[in-house]
Protein backbone atom coordinates (compact mmCIF):
# COMPACT_ATOMS: atom_id res chain seq x y z
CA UNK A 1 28.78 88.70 -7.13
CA UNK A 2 26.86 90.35 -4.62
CA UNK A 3 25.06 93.19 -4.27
CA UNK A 4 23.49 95.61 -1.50
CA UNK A 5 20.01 96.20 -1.97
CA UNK A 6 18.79 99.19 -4.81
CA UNK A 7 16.00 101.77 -4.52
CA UNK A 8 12.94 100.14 -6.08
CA UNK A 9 9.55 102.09 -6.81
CA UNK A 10 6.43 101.11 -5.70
CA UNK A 11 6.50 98.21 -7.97
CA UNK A 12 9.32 96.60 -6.94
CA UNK A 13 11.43 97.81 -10.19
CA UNK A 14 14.33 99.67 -10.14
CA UNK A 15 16.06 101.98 -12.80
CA UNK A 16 19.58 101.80 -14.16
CA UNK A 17 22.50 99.87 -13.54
CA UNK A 18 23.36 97.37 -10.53
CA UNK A 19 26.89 97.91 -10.77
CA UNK A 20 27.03 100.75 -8.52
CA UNK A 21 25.30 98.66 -5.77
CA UNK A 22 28.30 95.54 -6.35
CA UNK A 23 30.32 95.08 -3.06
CA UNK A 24 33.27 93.28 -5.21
CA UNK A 25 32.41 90.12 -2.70
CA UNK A 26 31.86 87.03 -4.52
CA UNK A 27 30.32 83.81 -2.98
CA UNK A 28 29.85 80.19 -3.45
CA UNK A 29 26.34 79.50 -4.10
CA UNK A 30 25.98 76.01 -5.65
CA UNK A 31 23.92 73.49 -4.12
CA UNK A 32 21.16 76.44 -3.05
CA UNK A 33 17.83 76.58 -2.93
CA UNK A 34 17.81 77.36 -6.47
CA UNK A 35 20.65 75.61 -7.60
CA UNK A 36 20.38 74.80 -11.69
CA UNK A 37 16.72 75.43 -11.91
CA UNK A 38 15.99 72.24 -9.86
CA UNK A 39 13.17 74.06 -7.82
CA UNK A 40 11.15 75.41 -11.13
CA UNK A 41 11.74 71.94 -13.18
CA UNK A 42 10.13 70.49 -9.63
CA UNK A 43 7.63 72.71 -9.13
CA UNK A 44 5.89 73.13 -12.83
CA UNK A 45 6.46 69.38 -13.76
CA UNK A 46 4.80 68.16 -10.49
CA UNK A 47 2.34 70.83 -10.76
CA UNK A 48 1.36 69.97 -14.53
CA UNK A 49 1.10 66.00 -13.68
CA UNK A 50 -1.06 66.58 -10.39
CA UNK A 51 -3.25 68.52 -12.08
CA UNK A 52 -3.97 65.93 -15.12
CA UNK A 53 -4.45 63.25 -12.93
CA UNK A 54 -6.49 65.06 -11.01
CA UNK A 55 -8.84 66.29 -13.79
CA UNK A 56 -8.32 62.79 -15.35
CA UNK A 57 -10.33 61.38 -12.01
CA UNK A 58 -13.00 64.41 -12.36
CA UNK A 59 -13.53 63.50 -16.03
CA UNK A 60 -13.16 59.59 -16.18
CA UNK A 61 -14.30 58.56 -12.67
CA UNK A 62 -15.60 55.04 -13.85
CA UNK A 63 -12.33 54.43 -15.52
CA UNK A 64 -10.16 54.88 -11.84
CA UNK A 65 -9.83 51.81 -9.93
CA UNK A 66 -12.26 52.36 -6.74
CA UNK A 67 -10.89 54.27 -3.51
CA UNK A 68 -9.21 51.54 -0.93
CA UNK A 69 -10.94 51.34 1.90
């Protein structure tokens, strides 16, 4: 379903229901930007494993193999 755009406050919040501001169109939107979630899952499990490794190299440097030169 989609929707035109509420009042919001300040906050971006809005009161009430949305279903006064449905325009009855429906759309296809599989395979989005969002699509299932596959953005967050990305996002915080890349996130999470860059950040180990990195503090794993901050911690432990003598136990990384040396930088390639």
């Amino acid at each position: 379903m989609t929707y035109r755009t509420p009042p919001v406050d300040d906050n971006g919040s809005f009161q009430g229901s949305l279903a006064k501001y449905a325009t009855g169109v429906t759309i296809d939107a599989s395979g989005g930007w969002f699509d299932a979630g596959d953005y967050l899952k990305f996002v915080d499990t890349t996130s999470y494993t860059v950040a180990v490794l990195l503090q794993g190299i901050e911690s432990f440097p003598g136990q990384m193999d040396p930088p390639v030169r």
